[in-house]
C-alpha atoms as a PDB file:
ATOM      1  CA  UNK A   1      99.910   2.898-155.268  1.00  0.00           C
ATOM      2  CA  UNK A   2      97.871   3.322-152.268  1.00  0.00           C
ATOM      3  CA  UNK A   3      96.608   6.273-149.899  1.00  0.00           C
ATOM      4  CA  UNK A   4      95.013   5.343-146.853  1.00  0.00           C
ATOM      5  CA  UNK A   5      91.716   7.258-145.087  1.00  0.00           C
ATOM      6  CA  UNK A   6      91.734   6.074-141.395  1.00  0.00           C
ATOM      7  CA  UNK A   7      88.564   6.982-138.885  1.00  0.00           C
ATOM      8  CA  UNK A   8      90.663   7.357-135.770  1.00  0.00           C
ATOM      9  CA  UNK A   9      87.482   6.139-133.157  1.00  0.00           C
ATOM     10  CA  UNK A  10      86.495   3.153-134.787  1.00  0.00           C
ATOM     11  CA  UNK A  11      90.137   2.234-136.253  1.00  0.00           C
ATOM     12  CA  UNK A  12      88.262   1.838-139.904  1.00  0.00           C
ATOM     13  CA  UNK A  13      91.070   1.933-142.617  1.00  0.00           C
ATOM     14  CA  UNK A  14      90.105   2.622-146.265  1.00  0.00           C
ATOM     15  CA  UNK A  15      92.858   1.914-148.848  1.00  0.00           C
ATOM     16  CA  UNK A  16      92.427   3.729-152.487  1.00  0.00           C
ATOM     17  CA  UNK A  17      93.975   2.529-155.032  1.00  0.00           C
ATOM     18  CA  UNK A  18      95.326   5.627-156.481  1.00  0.00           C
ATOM     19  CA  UNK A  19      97.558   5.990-160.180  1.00  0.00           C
ATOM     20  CA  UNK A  20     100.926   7.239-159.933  1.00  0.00           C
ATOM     21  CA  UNK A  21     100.275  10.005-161.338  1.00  0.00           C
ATOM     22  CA  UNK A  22      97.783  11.450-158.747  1.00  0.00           C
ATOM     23  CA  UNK A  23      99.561  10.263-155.986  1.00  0.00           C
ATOM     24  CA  UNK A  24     102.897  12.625-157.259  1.00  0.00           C
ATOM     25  CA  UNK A  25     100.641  15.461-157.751  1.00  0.00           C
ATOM     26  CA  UNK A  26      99.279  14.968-154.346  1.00  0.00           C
ATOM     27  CA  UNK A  27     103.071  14.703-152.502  1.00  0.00           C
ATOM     28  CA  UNK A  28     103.546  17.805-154.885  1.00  0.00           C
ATOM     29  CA  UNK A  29     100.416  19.682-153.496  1.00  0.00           C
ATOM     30  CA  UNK A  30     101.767  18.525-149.889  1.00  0.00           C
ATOM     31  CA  UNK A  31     104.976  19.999-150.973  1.00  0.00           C
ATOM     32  CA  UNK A  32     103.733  23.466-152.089  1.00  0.00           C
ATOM     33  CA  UNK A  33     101.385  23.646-149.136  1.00  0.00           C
ATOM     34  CA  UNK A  34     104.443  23.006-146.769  1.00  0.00           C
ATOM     35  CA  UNK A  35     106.167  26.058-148.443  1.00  0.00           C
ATOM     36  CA  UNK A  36     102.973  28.134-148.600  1.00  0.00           C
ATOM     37  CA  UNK A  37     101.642  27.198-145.326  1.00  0.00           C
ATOM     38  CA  UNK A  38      98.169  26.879-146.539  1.00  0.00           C
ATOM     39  CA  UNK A  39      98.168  23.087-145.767  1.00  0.00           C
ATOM     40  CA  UNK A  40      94.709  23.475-143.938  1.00  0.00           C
ATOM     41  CA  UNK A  41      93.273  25.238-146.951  1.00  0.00           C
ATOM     42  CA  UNK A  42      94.125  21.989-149.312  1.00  0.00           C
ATOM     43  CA  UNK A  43      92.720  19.597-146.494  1.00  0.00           C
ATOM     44  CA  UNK A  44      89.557  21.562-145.801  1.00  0.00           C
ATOM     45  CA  UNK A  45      89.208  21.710-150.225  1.00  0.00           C
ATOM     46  CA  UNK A  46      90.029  18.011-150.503  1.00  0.00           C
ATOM     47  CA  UNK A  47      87.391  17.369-147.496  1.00  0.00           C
ATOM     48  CA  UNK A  48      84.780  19.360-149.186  1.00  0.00           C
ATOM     49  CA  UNK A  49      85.649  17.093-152.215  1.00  0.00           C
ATOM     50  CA  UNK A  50      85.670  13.993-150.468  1.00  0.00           C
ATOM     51  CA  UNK A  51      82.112  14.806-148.531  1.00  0.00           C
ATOM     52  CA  UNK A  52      80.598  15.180-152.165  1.00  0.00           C
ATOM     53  CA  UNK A  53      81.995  11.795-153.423  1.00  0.00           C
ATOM     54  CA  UNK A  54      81.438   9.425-150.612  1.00  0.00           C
ATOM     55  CA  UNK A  55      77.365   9.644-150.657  1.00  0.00           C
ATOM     56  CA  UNK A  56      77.793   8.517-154.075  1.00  0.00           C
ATOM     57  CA  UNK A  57      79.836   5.641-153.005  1.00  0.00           C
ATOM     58  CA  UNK A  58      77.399   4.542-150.594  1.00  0.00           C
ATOM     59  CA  UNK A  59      75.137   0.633-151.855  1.00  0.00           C
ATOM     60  CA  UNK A  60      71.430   2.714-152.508  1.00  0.00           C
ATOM     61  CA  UNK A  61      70.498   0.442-149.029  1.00  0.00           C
ATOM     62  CA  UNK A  62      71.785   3.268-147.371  1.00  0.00           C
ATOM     63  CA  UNK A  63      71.129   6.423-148.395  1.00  0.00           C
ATOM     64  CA  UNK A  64      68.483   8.518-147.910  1.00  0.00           C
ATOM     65  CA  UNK A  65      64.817   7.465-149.083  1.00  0.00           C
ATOM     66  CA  UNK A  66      64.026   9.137-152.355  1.00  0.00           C
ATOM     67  CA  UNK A  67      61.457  11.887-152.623  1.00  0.00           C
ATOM     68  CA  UNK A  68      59.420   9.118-154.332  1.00  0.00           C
ATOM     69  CA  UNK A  69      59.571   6.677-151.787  1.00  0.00           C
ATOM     70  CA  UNK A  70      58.406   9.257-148.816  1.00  0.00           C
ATOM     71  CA  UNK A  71      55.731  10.920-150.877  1.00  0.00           C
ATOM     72  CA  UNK A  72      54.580   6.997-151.582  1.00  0.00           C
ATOM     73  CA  UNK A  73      55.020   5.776-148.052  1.00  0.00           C
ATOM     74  CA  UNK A  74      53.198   8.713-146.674  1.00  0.00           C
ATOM     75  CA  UNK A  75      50.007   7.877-148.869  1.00  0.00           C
ATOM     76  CA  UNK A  76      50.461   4.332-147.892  1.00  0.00           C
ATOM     77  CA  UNK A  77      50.283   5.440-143.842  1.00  0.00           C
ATOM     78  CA  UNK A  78      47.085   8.153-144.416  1.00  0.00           C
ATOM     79  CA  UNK A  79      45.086   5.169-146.378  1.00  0.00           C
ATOM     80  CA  UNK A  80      46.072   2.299-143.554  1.00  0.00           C
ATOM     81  CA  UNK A  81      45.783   5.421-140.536  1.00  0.00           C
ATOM     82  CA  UNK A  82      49.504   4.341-139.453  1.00  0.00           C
ATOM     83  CA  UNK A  83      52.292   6.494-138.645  1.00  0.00           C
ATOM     84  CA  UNK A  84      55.311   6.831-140.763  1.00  0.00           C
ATOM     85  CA  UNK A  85      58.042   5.254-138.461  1.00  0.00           C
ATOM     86  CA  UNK A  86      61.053   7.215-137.928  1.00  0.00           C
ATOM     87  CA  UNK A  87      63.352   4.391-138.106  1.00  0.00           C
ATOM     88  CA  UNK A  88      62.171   4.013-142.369  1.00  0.00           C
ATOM     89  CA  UNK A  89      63.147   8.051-142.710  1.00  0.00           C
ATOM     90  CA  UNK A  90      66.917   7.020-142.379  1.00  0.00           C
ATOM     91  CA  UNK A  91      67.790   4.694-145.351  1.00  0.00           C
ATOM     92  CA  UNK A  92      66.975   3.317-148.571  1.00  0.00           C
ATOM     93  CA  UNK A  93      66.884  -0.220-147.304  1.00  0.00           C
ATOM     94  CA  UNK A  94      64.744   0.111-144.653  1.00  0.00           C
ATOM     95  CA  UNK A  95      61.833   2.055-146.546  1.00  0.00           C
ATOM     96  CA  UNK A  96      62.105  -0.177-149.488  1.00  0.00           C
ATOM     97  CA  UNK A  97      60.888  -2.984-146.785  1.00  0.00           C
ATOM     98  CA  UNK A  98      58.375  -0.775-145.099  1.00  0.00           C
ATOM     99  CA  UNK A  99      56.829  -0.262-148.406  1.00  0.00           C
ATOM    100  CA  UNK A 100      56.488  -3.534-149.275  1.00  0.00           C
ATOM    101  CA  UNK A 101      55.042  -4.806-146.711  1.00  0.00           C
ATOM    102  CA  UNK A 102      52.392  -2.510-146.199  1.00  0.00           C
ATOM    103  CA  UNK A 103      51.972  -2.223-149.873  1.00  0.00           C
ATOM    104  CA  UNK A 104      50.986  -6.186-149.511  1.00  0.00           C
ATOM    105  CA  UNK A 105      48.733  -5.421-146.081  1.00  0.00           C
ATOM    106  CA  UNK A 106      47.232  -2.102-148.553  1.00  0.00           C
ATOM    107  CA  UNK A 107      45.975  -4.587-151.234  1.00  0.00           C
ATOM    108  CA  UNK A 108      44.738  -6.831-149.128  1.00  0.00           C
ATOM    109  CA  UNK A 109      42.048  -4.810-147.856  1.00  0.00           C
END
């Protein structure tokens, strides 16, 4: 069985596959919630969850450079007197790039 996360602006739909038994618990936790009225209190826990989880999920392209990579690409700028350019801070993907290339323009000198 399926459950759906939609983002609303862009109209992105993710569909989880989900087993059977989850997805009763989860009607059964929408159930209880109904009757409690603490349905915001599951939403904002299964959020919380969901905000750990989805980093995880991400290819390594884009995520955050490791403390490696910065430390490395730092000492890379200093010895070729370049700045660090914002635009490598963001991802995983774009720093592994930076650093080759001036890794390659590093041993050249």
């Amino acid at each position: 069985m399926a459950l759906y996360l939609v983002e609303t602006d862009s109209g992105m739909t993710l569909e989880l596959e989900v087993p059977p038994c989850i997805l009763e618990a989860l009607q059964a936790q929408f159930r209880l919630s109904e009757h409690d009225g603490d349905g915001g209190e599951f939403c904002r826990r299964l959020s919380a969850e969901i905000e750990k989880l989805l980093p995880q999920a991400l290819s390594w392209r884009l995520k955050e450079p490791t403390d490696a990579q910065l430390a490395f690409a730092i000492s890379i700028c200093r010895q070729l007197r370049i700045e660090l350019p914002d635009s490598v801070t963001k991802s995983r993907g774009e720093m592994h790039k930076f650093l080759a290339v001036q890794s390659l323009k590093l041993s050249a000198k």
